[in-house]
N, C-alpha and C. Protein backbone atom coordinates (compact mmCIF):
# COMPACT_ATOMS: atom_id res chain seq x y z
N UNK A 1 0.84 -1.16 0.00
CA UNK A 1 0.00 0.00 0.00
C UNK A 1 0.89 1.24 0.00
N UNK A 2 0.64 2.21 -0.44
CA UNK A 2 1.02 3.53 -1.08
C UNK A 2 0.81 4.71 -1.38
N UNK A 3 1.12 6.15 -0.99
CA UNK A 3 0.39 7.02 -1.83
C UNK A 3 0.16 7.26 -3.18
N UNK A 4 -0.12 7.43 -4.54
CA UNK A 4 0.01 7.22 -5.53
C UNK A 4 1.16 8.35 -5.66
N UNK A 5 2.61 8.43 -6.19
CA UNK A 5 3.51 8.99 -6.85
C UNK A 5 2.98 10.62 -7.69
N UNK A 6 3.22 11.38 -7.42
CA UNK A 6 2.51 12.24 -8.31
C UNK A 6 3.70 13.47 -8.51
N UNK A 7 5.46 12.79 -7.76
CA UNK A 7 6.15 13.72 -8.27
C UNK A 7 6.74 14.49 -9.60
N UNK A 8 6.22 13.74 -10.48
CA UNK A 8 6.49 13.44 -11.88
C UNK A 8 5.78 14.72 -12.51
N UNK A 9 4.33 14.71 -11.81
CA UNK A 9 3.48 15.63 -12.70
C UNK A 9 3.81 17.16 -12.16
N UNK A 10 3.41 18.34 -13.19
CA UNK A 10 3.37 19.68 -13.09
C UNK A 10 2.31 19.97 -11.83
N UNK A 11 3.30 20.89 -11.32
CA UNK A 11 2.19 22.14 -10.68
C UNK A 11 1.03 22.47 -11.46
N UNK A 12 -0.47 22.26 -11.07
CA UNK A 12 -1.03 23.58 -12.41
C UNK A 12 -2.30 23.70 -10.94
N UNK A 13 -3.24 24.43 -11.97
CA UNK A 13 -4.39 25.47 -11.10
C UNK A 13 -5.14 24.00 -11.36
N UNK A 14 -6.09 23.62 -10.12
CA UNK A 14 -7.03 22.46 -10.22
C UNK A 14 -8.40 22.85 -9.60
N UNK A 15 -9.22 22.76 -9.75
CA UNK A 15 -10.49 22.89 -8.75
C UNK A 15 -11.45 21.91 -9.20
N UNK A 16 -12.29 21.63 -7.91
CA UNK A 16 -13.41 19.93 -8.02
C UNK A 16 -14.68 20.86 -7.02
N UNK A 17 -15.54 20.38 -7.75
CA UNK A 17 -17.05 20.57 -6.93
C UNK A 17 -17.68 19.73 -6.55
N UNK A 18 -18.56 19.99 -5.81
CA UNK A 18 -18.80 18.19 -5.31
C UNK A 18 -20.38 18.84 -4.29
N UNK A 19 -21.34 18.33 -4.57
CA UNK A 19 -22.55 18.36 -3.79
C UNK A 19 -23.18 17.41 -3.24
N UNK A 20 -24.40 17.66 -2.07
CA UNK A 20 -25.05 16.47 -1.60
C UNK A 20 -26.10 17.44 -1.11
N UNK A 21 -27.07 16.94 -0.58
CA UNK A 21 -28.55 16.94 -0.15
C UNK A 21 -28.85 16.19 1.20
N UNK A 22 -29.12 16.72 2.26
CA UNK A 22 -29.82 16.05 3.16
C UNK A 22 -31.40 16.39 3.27
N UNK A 23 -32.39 15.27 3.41
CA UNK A 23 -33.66 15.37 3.42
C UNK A 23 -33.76 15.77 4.88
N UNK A 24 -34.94 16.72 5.21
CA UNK A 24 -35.46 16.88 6.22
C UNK A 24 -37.08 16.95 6.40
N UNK A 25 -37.97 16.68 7.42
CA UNK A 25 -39.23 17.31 8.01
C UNK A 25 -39.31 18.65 7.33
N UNK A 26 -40.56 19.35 6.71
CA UNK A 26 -40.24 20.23 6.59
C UNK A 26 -40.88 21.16 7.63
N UNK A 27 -40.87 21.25 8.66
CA UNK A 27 -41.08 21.34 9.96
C UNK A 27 -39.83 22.00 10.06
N UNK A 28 -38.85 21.31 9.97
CA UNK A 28 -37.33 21.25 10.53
C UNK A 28 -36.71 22.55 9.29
N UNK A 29 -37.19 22.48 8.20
CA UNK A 29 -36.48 23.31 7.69
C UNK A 29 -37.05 24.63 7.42
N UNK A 30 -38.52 24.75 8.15
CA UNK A 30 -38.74 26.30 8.30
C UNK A 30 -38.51 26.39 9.57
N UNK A 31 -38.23 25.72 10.82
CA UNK A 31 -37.27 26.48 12.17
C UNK A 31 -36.07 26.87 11.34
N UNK A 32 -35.07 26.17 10.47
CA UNK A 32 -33.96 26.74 9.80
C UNK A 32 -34.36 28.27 9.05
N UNK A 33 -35.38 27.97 8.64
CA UNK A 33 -35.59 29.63 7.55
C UNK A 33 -35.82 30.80 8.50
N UNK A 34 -36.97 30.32 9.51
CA UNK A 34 -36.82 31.08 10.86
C UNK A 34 -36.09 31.33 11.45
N UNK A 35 -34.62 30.77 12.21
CA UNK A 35 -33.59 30.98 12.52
C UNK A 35 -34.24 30.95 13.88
N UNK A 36 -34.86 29.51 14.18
CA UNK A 36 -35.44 28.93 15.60
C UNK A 36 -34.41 27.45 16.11
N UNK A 37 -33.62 27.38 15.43
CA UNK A 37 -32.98 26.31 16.24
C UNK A 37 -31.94 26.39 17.01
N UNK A 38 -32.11 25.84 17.97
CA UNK A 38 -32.13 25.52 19.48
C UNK A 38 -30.09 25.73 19.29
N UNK A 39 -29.46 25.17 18.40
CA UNK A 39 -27.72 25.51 18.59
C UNK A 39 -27.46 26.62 17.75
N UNK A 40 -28.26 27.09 16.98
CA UNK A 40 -27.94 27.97 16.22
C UNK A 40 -28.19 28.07 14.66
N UNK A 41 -27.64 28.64 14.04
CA UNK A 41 -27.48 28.41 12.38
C UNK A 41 -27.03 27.75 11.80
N UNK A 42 -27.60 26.30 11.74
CA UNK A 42 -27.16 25.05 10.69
C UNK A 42 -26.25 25.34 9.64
N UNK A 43 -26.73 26.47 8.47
CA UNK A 43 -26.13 26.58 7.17
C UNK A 43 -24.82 27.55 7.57
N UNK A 44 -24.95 28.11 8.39
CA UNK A 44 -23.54 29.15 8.70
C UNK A 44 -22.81 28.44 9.21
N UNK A 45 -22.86 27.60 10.07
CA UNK A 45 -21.98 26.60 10.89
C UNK A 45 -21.47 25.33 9.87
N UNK A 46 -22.82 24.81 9.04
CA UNK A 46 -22.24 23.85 7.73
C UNK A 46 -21.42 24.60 6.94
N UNK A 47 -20.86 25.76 6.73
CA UNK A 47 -20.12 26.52 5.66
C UNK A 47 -18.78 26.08 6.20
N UNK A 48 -19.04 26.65 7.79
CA UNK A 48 -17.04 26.79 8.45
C UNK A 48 -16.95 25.33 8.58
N UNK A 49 -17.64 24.16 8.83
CA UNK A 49 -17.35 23.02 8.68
C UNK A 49 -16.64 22.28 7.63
N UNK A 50 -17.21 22.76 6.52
CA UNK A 50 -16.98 22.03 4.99
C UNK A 50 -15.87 22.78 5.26
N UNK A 51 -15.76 24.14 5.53
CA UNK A 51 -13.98 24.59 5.12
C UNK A 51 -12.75 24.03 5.90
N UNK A 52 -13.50 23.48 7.27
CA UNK A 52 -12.62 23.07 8.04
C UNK A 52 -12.22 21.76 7.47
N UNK A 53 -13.16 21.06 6.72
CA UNK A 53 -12.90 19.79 6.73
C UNK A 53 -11.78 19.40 5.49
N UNK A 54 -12.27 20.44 4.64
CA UNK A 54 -11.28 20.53 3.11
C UNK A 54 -9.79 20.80 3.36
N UNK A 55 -9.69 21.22 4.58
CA UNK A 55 -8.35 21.65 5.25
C UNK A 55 -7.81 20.51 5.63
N UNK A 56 -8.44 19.69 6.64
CA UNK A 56 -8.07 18.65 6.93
C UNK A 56 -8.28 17.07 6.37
N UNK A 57 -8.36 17.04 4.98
CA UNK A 57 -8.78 15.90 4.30
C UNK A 57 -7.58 14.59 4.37
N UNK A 58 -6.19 15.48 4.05
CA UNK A 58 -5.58 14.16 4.38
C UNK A 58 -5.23 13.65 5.68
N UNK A 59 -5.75 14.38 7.19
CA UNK A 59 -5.33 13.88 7.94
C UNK A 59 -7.15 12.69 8.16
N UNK A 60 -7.73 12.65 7.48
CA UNK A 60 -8.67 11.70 7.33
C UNK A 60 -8.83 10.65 6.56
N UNK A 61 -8.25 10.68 5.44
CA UNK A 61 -8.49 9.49 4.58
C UNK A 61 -6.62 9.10 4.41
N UNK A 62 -6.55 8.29 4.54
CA UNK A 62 -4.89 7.45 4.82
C UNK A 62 -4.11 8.10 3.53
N UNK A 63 -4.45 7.76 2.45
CA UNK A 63 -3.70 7.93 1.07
C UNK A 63 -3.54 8.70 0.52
N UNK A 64 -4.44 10.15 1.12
CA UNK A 64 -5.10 11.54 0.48
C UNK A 64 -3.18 11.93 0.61
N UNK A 65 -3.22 12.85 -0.56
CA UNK A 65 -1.90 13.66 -0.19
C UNK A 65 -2.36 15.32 0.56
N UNK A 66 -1.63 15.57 1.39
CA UNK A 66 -1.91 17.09 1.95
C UNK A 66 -1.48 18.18 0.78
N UNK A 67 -2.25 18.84 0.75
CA UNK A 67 -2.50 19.70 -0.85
C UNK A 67 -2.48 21.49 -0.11
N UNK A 68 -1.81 22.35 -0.99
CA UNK A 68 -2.19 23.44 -0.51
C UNK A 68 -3.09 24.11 -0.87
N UNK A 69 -4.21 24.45 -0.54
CA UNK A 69 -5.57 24.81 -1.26
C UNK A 69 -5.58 26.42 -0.79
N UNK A 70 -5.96 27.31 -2.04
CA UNK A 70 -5.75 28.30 -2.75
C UNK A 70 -7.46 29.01 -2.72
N UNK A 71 -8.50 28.17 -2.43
CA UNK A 71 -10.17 28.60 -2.18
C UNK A 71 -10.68 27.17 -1.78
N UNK A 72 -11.72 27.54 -0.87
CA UNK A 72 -12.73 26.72 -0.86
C UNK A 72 -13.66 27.62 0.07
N UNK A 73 -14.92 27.47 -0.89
CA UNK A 73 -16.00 27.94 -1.21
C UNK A 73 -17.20 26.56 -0.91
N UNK A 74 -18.19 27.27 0.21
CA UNK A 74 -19.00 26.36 0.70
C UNK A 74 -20.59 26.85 0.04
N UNK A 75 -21.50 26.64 -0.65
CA UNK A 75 -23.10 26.99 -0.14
C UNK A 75 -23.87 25.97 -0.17
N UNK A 76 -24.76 26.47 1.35
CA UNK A 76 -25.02 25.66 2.13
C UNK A 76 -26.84 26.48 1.86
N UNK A 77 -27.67 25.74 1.21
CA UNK A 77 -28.98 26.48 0.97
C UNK A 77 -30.30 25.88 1.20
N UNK A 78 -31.61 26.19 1.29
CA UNK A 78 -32.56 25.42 1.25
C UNK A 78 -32.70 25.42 -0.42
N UNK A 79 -33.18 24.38 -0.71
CA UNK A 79 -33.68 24.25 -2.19
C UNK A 79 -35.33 23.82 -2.33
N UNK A 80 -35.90 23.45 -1.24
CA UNK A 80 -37.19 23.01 -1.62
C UNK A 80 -37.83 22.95 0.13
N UNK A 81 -38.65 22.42 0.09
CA UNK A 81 -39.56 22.39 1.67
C UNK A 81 -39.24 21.21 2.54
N UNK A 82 -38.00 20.36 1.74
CA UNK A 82 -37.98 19.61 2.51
C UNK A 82 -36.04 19.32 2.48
N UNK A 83 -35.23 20.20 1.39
CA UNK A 83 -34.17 19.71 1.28
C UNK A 83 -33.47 20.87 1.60
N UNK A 84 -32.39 20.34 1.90
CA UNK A 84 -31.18 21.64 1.93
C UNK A 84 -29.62 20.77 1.20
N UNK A 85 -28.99 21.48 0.19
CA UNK A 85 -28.22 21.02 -0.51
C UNK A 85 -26.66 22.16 0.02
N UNK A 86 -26.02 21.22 0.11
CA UNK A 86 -24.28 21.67 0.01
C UNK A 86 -23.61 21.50 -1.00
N UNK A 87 -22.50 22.72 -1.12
CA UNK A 87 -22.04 22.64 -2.35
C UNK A 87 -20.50 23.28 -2.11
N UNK A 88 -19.10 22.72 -2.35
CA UNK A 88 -18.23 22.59 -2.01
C UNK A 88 -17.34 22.95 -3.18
N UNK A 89 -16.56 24.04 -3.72
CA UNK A 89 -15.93 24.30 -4.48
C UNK A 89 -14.39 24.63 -3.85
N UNK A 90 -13.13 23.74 -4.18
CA UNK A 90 -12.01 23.74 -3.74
C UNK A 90 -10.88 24.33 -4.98
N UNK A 91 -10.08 24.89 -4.56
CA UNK A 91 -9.06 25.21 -5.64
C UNK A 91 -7.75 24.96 -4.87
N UNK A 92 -6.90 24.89 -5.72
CA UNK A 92 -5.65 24.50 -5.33
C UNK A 92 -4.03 24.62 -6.56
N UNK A 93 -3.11 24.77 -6.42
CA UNK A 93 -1.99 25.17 -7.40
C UNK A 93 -1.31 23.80 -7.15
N UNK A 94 -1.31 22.75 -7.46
CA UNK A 94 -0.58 21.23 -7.04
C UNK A 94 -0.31 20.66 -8.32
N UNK A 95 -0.53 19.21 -7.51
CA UNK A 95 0.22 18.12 -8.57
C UNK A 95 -0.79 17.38 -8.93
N UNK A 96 -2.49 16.88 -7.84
CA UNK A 96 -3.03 16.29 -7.85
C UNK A 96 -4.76 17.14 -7.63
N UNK A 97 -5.29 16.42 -7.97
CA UNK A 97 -6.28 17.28 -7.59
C UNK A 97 -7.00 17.59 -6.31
N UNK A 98 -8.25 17.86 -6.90
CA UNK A 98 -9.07 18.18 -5.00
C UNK A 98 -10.31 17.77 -4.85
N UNK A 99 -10.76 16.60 -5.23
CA UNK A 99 -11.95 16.38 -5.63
C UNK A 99 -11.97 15.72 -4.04
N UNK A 100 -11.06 15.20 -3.47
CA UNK A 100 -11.21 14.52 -2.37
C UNK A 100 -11.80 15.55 -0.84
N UNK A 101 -11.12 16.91 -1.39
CA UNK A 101 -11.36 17.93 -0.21
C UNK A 101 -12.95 18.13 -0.48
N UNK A 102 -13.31 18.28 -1.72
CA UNK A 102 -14.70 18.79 -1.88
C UNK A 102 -15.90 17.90 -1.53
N UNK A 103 -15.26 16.58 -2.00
CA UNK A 103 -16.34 15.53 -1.21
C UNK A 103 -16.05 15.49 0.51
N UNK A 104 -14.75 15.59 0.73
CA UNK A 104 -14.76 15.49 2.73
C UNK A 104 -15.65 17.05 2.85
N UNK A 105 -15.14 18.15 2.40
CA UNK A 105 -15.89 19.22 2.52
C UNK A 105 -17.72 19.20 3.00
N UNK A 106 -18.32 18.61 1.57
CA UNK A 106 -19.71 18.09 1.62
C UNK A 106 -20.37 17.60 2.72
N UNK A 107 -19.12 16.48 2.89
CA UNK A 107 -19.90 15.48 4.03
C UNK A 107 -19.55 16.07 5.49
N UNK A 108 -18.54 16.80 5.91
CA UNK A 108 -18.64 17.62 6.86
C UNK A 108 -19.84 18.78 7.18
N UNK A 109 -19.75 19.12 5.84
CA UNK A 109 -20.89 20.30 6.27
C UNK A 109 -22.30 19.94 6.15
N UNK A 110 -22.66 18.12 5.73
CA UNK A 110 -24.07 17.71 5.61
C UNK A 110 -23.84 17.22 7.50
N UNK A 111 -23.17 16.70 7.68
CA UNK A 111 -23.33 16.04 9.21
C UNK A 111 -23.21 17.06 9.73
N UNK A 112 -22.97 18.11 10.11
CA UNK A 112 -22.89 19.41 10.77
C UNK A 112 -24.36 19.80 10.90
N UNK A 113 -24.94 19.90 9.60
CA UNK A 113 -26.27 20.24 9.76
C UNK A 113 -27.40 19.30 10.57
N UNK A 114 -26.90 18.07 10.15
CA UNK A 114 -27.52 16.88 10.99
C UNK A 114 -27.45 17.05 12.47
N UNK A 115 -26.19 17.29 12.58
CA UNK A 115 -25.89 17.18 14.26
C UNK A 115 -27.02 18.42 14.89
N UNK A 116 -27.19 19.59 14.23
CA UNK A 116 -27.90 20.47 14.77
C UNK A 116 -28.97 20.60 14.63
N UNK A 117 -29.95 20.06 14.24
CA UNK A 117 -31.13 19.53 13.69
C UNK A 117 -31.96 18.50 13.83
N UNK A 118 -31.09 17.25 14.58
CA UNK A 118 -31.34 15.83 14.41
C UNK A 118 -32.58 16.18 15.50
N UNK A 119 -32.52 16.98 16.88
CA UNK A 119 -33.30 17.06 18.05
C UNK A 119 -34.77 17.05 17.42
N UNK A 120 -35.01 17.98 16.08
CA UNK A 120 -36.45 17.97 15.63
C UNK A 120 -36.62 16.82 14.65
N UNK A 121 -36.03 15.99 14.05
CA UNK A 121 -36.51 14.87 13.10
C UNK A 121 -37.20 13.95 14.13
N UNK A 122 -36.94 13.58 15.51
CA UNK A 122 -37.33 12.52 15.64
C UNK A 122 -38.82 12.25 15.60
N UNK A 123 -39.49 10.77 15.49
CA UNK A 123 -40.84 10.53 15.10
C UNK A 123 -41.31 9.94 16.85
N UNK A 124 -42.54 9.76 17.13
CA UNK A 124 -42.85 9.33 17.90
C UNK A 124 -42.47 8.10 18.90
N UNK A 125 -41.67 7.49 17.86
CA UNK A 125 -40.75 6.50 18.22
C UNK A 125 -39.44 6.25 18.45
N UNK A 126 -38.99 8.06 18.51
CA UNK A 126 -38.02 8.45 18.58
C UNK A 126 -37.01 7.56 17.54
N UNK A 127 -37.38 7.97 16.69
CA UNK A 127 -36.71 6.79 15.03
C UNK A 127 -36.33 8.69 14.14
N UNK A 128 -35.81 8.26 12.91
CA UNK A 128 -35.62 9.36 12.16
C UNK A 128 -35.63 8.87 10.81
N UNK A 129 -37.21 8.80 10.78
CA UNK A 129 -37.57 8.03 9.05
C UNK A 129 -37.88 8.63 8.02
N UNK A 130 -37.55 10.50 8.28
CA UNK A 130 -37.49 11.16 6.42
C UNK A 130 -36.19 11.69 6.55
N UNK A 131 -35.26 11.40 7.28
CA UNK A 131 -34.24 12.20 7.24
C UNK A 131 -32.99 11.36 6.76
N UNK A 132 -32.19 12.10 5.88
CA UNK A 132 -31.46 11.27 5.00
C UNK A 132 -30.28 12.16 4.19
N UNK A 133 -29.32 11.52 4.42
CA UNK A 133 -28.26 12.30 3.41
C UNK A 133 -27.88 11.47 2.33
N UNK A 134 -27.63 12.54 0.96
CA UNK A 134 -27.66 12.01 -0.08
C UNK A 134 -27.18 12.26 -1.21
N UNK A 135 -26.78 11.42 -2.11
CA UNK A 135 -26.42 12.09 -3.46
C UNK A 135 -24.97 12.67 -3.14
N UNK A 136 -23.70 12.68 -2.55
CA UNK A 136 -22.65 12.96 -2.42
C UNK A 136 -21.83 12.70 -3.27
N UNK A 137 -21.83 13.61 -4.51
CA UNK A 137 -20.89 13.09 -5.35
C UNK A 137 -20.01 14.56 -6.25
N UNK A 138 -18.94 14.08 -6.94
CA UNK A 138 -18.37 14.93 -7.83
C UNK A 138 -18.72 15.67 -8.77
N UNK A 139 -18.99 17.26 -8.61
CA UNK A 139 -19.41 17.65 -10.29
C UNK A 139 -19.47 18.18 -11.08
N UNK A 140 -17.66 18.42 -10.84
CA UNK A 140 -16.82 19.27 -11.97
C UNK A 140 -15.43 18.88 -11.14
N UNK A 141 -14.84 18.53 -12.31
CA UNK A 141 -13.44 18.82 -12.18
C UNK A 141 -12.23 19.60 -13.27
N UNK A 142 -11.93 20.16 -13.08
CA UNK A 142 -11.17 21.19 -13.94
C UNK A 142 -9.45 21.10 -13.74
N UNK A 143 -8.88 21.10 -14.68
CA UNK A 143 -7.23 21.62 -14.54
C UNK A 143 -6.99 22.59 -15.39
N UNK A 144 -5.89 23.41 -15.31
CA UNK A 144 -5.90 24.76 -16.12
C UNK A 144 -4.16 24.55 -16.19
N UNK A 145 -3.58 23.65 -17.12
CA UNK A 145 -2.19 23.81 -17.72
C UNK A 145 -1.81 25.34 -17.90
């Protein structure tokens, strides 16, 4: 096992986007529009999360190389009555890209929102059966030789 070699290749400008969706009550996501929940502001707190997390990607995934990143750009929005979508734009001047920061990015700033929120999903059975994160994937990647 190994990091993959990437001394070979050029420096150039790279940036990766990467989104996801967590479902909520929509109960839960007009206390968010209201700015009624109980720790605070989900989407402001999911922003510094995703940035924190894009920072720290390779001390999370074993193989990631530590990259010096140049932007990352979080929005964190409602899109409908029941969803709120993250969206993670990383840049960087390297060897490799950053698609890895933008997906850790994502998923930091979807569990962030979870963590602050989870208190109103629960159902009578104290279960959490519309709430769901989703769709975490890559969707753009760019290099600029």
């Amino acid at each position: 096992m190994a990091m993959v070699d990437v001394s070979g290749k050029a420096e150039i400008q790279r940036e990766a986007t990467a989104k996801g969706t967590i479902k909520l009550k929509t109960e839960t996501v007009n206390l968010i529009k209201e700015g009624k929940t109980a720790k605070g502001d989900p989407l402001y707190t999911a922003k510094i999360a995703g940035i924190l997390a894009a920072k720290k990607t390779s001390e999370l995934v074993p193989l990631c190389h530590p990259l010096p990143l140049t932007n990352v750009e979080i929005k964190a929005q409602i899109i409908n009555e029941n969803t709120v979508e993250v969206t993670a734009t990383v840049k960087t001047k390297a060897q490799t890209g950053v698609e890895m920061e933008a997906l850790t990015a994502v998923s930091a700033a979807l569990l962030t929102i979870w963590d602050m929120i989870k208190q109103y999903e629960k159902d009578a059975a104290g279960q959490y059966p519309n709430t769901a994160i989703e769709n975490i994937h890559v969707v753009r990647k760019l290099k600029q030789v």
